[in-house]
C-alpha atoms as a PDB file:
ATOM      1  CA  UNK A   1      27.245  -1.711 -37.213  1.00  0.00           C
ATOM      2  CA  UNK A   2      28.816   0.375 -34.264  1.00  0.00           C
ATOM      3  CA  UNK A   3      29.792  -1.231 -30.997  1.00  0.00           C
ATOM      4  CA  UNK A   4      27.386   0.215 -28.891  1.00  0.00           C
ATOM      5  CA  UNK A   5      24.650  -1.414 -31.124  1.00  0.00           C
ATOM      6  CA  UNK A   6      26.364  -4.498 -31.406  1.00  0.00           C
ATOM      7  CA  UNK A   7      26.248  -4.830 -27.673  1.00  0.00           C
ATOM      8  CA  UNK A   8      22.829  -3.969 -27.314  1.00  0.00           C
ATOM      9  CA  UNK A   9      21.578  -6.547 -29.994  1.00  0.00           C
ATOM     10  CA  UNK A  10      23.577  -9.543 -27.834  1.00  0.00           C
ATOM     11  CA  UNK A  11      21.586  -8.407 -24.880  1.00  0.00           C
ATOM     12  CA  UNK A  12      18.648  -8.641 -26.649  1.00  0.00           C
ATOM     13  CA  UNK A  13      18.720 -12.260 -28.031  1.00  0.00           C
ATOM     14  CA  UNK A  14      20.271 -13.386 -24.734  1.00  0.00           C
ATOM     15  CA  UNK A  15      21.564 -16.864 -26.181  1.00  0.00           C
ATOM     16  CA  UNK A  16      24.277 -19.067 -26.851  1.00  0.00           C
ATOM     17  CA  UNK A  17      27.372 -17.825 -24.632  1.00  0.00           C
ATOM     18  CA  UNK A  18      25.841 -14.748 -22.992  1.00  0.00           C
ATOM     19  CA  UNK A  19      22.936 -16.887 -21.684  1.00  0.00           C
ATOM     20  CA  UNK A  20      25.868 -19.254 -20.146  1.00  0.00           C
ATOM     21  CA  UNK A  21      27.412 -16.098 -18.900  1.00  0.00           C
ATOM     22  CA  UNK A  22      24.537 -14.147 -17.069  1.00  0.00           C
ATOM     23  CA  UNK A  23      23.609 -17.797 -15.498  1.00  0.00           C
ATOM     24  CA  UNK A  24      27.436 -17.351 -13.827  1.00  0.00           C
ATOM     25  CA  UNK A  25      26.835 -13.821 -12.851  1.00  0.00           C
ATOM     26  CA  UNK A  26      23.478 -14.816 -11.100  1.00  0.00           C
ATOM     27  CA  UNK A  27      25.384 -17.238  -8.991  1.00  0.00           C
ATOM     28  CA  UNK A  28      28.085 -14.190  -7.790  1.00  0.00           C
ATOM     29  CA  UNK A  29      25.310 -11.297  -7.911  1.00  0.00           C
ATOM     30  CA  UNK A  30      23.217 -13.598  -5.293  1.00  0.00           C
ATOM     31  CA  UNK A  31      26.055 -13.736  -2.745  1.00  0.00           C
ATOM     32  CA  UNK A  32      26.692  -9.659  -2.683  1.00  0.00           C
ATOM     33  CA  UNK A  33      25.353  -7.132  -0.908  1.00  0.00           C
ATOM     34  CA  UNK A  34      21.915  -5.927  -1.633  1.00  0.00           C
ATOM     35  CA  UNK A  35      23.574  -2.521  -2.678  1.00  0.00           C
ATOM     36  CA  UNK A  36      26.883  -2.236  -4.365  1.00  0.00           C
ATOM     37  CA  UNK A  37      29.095   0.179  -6.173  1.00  0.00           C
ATOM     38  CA  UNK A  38      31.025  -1.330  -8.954  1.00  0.00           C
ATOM     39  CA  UNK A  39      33.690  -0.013 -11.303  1.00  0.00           C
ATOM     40  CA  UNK A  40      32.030  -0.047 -14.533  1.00  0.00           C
ATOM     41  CA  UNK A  41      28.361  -0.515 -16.182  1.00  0.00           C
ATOM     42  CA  UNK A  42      27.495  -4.300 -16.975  1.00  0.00           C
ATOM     43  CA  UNK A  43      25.773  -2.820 -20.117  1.00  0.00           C
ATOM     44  CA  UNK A  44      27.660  -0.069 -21.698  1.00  0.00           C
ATOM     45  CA  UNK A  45      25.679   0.796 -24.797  1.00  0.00           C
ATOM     46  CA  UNK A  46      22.631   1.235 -22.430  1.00  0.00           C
ATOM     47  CA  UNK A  47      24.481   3.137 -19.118  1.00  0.00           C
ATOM     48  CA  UNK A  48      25.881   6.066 -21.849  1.00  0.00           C
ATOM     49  CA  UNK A  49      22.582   6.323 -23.619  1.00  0.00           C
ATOM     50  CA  UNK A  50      20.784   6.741 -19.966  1.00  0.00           C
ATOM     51  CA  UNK A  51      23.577   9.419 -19.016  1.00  0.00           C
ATOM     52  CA  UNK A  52      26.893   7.355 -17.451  1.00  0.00           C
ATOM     53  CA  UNK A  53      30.232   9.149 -18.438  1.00  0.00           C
ATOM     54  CA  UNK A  54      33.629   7.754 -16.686  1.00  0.00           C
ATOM     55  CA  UNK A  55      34.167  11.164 -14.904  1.00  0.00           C
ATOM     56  CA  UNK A  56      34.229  12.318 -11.586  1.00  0.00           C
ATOM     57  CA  UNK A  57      31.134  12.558  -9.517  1.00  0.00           C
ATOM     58  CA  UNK A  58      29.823   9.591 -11.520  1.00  0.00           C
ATOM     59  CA  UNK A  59      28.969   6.465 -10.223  1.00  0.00           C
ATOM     60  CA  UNK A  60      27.363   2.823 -11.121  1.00  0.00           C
ATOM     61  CA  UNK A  61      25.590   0.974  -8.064  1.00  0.00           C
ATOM     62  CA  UNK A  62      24.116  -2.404  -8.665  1.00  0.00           C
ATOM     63  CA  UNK A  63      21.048  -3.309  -6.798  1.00  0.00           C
ATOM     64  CA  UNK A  64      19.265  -5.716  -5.816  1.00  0.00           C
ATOM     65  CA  UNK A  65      15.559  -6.165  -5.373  1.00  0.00           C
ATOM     66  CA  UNK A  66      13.268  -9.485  -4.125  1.00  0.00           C
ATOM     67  CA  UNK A  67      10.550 -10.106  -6.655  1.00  0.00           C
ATOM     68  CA  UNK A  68       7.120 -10.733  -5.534  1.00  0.00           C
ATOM     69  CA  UNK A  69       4.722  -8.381  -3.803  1.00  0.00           C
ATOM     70  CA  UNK A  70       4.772  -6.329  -0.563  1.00  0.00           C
ATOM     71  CA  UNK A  71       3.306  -7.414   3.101  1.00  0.00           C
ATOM     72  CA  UNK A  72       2.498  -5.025   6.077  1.00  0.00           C
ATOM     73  CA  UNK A  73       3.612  -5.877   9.227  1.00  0.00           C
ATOM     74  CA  UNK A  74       1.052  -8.305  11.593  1.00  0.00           C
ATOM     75  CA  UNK A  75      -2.050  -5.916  12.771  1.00  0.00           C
ATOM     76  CA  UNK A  76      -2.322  -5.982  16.416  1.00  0.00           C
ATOM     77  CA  UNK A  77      -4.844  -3.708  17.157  1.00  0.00           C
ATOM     78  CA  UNK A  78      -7.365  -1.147  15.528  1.00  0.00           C
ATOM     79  CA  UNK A  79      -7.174   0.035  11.959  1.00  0.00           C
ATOM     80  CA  UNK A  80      -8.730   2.451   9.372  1.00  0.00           C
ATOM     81  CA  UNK A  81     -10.521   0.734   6.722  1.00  0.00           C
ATOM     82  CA  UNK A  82      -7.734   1.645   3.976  1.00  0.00           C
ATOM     83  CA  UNK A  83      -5.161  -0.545   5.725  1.00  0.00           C
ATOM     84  CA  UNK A  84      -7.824  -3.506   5.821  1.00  0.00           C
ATOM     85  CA  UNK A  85      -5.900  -5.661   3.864  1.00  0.00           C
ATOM     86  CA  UNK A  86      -2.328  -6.644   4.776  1.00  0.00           C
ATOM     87  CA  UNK A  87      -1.352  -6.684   1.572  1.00  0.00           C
ATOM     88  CA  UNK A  88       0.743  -3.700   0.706  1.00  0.00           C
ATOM     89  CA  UNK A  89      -0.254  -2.304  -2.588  1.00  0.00           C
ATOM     90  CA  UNK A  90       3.039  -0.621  -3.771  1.00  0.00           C
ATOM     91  CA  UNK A  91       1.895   0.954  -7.380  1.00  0.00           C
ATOM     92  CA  UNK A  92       5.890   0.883  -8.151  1.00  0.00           C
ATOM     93  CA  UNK A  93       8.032  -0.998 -10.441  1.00  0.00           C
ATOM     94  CA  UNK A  94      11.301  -2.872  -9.522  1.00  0.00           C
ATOM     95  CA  UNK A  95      13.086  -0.494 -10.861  1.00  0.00           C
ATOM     96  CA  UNK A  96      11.534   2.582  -8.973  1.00  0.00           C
ATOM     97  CA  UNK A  97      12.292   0.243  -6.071  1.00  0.00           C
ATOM     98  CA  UNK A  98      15.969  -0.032  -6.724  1.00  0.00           C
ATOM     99  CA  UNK A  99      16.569   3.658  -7.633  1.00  0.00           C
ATOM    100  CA  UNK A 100      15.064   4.708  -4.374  1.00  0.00           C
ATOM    101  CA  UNK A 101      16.984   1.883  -2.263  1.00  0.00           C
ATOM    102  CA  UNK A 102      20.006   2.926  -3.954  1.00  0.00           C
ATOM    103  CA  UNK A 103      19.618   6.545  -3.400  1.00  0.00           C
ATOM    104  CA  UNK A 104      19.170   6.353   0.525  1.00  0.00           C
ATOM    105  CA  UNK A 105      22.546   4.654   0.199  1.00  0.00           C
ATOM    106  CA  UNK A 106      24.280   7.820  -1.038  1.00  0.00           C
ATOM    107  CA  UNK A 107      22.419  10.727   0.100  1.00  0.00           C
ATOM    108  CA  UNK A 108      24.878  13.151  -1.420  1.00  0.00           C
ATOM    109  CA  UNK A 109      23.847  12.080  -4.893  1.00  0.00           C
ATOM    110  CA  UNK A 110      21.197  12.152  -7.093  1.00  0.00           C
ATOM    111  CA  UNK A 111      19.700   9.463  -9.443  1.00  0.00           C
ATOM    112  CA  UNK A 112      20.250   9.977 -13.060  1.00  0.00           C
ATOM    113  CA  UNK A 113      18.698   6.896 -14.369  1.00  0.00           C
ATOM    114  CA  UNK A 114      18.612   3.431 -14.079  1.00  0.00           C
ATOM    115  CA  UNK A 115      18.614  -0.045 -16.625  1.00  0.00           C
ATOM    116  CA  UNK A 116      17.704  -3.585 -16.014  1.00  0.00           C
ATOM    117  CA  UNK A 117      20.319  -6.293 -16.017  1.00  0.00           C
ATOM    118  CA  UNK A 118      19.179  -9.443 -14.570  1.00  0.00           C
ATOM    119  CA  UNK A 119      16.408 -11.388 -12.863  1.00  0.00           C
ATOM    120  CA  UNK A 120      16.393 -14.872 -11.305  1.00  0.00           C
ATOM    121  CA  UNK A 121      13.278 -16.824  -9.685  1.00  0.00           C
ATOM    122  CA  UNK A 122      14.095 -14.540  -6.583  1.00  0.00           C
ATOM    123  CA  UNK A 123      15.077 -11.365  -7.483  1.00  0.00           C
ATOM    124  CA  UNK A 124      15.665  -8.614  -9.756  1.00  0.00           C
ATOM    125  CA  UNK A 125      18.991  -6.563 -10.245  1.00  0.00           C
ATOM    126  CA  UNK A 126      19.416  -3.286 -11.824  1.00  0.00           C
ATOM    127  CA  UNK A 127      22.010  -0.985 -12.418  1.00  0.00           C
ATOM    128  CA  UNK A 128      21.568   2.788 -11.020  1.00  0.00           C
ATOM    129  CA  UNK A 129      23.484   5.648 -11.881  1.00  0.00           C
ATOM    130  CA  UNK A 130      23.872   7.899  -9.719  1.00  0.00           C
ATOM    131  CA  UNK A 131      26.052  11.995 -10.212  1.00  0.00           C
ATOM    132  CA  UNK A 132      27.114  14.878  -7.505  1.00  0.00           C
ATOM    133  CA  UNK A 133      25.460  17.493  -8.289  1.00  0.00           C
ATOM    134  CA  UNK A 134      27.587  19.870  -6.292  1.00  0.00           C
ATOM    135  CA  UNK A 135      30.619  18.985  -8.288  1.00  0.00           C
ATOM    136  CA  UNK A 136      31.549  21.561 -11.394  1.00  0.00           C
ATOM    137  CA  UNK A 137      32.500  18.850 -13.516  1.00  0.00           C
ATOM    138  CA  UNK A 138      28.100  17.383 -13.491  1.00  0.00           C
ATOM    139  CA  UNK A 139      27.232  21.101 -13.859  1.00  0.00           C
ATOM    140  CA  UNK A 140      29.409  21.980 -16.792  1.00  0.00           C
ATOM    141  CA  UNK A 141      27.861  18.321 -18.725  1.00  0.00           C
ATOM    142  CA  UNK A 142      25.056  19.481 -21.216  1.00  0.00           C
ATOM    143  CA  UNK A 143      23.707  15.958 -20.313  1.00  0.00           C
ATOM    144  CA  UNK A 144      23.962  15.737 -16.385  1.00  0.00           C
ATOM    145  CA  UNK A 145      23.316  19.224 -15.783  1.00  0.00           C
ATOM    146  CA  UNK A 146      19.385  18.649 -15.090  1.00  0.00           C
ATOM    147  CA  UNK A 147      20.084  16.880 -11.788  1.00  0.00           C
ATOM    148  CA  UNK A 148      21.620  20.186  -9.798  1.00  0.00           C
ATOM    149  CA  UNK A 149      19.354  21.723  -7.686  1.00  0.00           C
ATOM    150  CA  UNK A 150      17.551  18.743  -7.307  1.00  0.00           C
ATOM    151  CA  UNK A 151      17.036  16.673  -4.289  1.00  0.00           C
ATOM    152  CA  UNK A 152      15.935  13.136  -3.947  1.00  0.00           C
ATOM    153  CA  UNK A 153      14.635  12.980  -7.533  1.00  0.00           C
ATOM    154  CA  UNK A 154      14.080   8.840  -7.018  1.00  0.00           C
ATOM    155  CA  UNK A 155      12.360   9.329  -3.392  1.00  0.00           C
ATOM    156  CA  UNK A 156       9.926  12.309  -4.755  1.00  0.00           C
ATOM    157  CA  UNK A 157       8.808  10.222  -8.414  1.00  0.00           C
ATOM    158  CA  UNK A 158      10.448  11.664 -10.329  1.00  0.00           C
ATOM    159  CA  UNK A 159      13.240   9.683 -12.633  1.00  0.00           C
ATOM    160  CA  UNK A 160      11.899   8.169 -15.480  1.00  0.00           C
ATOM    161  CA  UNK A 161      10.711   4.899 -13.390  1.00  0.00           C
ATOM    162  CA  UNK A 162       8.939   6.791 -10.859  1.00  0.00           C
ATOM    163  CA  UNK A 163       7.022   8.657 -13.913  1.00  0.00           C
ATOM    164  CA  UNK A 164       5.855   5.546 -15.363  1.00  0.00           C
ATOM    165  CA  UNK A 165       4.469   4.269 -11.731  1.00  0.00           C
ATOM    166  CA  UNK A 166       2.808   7.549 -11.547  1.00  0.00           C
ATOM    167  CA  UNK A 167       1.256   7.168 -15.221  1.00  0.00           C
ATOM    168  CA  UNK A 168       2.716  10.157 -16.294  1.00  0.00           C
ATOM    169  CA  UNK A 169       4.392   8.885 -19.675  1.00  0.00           C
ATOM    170  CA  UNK A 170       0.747   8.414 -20.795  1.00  0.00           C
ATOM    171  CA  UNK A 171      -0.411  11.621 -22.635  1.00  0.00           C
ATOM    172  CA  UNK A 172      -3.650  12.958 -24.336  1.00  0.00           C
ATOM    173  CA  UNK A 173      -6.755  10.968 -24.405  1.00  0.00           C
ATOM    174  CA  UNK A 174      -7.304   8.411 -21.263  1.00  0.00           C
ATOM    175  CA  UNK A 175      -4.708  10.181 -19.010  1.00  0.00           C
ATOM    176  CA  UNK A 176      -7.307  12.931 -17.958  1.00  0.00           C
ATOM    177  CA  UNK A 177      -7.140  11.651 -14.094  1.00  0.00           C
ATOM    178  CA  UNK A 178      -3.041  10.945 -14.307  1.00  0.00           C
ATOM    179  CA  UNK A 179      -2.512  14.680 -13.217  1.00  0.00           C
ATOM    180  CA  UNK A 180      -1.569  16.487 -11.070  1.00  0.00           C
ATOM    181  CA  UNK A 181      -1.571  12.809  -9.122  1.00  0.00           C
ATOM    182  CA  UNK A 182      -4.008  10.255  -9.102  1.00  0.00           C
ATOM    183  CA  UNK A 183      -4.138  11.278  -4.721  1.00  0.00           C
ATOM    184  CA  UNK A 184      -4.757  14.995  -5.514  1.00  0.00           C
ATOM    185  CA  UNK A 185      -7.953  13.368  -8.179  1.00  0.00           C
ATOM    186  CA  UNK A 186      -9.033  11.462  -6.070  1.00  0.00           C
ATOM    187  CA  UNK A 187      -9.374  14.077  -2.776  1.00  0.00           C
ATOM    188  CA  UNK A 188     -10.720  16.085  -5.895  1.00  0.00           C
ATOM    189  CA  UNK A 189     -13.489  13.380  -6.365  1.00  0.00           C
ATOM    190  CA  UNK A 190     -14.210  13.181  -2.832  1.00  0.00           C
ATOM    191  CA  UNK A 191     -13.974  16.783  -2.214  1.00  0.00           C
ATOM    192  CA  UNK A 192     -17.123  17.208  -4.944  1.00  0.00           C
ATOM    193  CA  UNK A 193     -19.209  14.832  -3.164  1.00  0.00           C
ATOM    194  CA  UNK A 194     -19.056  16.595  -0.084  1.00  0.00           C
ATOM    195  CA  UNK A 195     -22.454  18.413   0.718  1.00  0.00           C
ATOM    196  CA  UNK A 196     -20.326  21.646   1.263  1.00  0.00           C
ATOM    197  CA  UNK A 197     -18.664  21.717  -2.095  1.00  0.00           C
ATOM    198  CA  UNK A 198     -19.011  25.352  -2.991  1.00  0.00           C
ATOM    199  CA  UNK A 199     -20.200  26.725   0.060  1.00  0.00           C
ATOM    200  CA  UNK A 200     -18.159  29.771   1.501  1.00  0.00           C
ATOM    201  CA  UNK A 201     -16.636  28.985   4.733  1.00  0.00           C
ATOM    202  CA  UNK A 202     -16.327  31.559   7.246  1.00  0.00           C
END
């Protein structure tokens, strides 16, 4: 059995000494900043089959994300009847969360990809990595190449979290209304309805 796989079966049974551990990591990770670059992955099997190499332009950022759903600020005044509820209905993942949080942090870089590496009864954390795509040394990488010419891939939907919130690792039969976007369906839907639906407009 190979290292990498070695370390990636201890994650997954998450017992004995590694349980004992990630309870001692919870109790540092808690008192950190919400956002923070660290020197090496936490799980290196998973960060170098997601992209991470230790080169230049390369980082790791941990971050951290409250569990639990989303609120709108108090309503004051008048509203439309979409915002009725103050319940914010988010449609993301924690880990969507975290790679966008993480990439308004460094604005000169680009999200790559992003793993899971701990959760408490408050929060989440996850590990975000995160290239230059200016720098020769990403555009000369067969694997990190993708990410030049690209600007805020996390923000726009479209790392591999963001694709899952949007439904779009679904494919064939059932994922008819998953494209383009389930807004541009549903303006679709509406625009059909409409009593000028294919009626020239002059």
């Amino acid at each position: 059995m190979g290292l990498y796989k070695h370390i990636g079966n201890l994650w997954k049974k998450q017992g004995g000494e590694l349980l004992k551990l990630s309870r001692e990591r919870m109790i540092i990770w808690r008192k950190e900043p919400v956002t923070l670059r660290i020197e090496r992955p936490t799980r290196l099997d998973r960060a170098r089959s997601l992209g991470y190499r230790p080169k230049s332009g390369v980082i790791i950022v941990r971050q951290r994300v409250d569990r639990g759903g989303r609120k709108r600020p108090d309503i004051k005044g008048g509203r439309r009847s979409k915002h009725a509820r103050q319940i914010k209905i988010l449609d993301k993942n924690y880990r969507a969360v975290a790679e966008e949080r993480a990439s308004r942090r460094y604005p000169n870089m680009e999200v790559v990809n992003s793993y899971f590496v701990g959760k408490d009864g408050l929060h989440y954390w996850h590990e975000v990595i995160l290239a230059d795509g200016e720098r020769p040394e990403i555009a000369a990488d067969a694997s990190l190449s993708r990410i030049t010419g690209k600007r805020r891939r996390a923000l726009r939907g479209l790392t591999s979290a963001g694709r899952k919130s949007r439904g779009l690792l679904h494919k064939g039969k059932g994922a008819e209304k998953m494209r383009p976007s389930r807004t541009a369906i549903t303006k679709r839907k509406y625009r059909k309805q409409s009593k000028y639906y294919g009626q020239a407009r002059f």
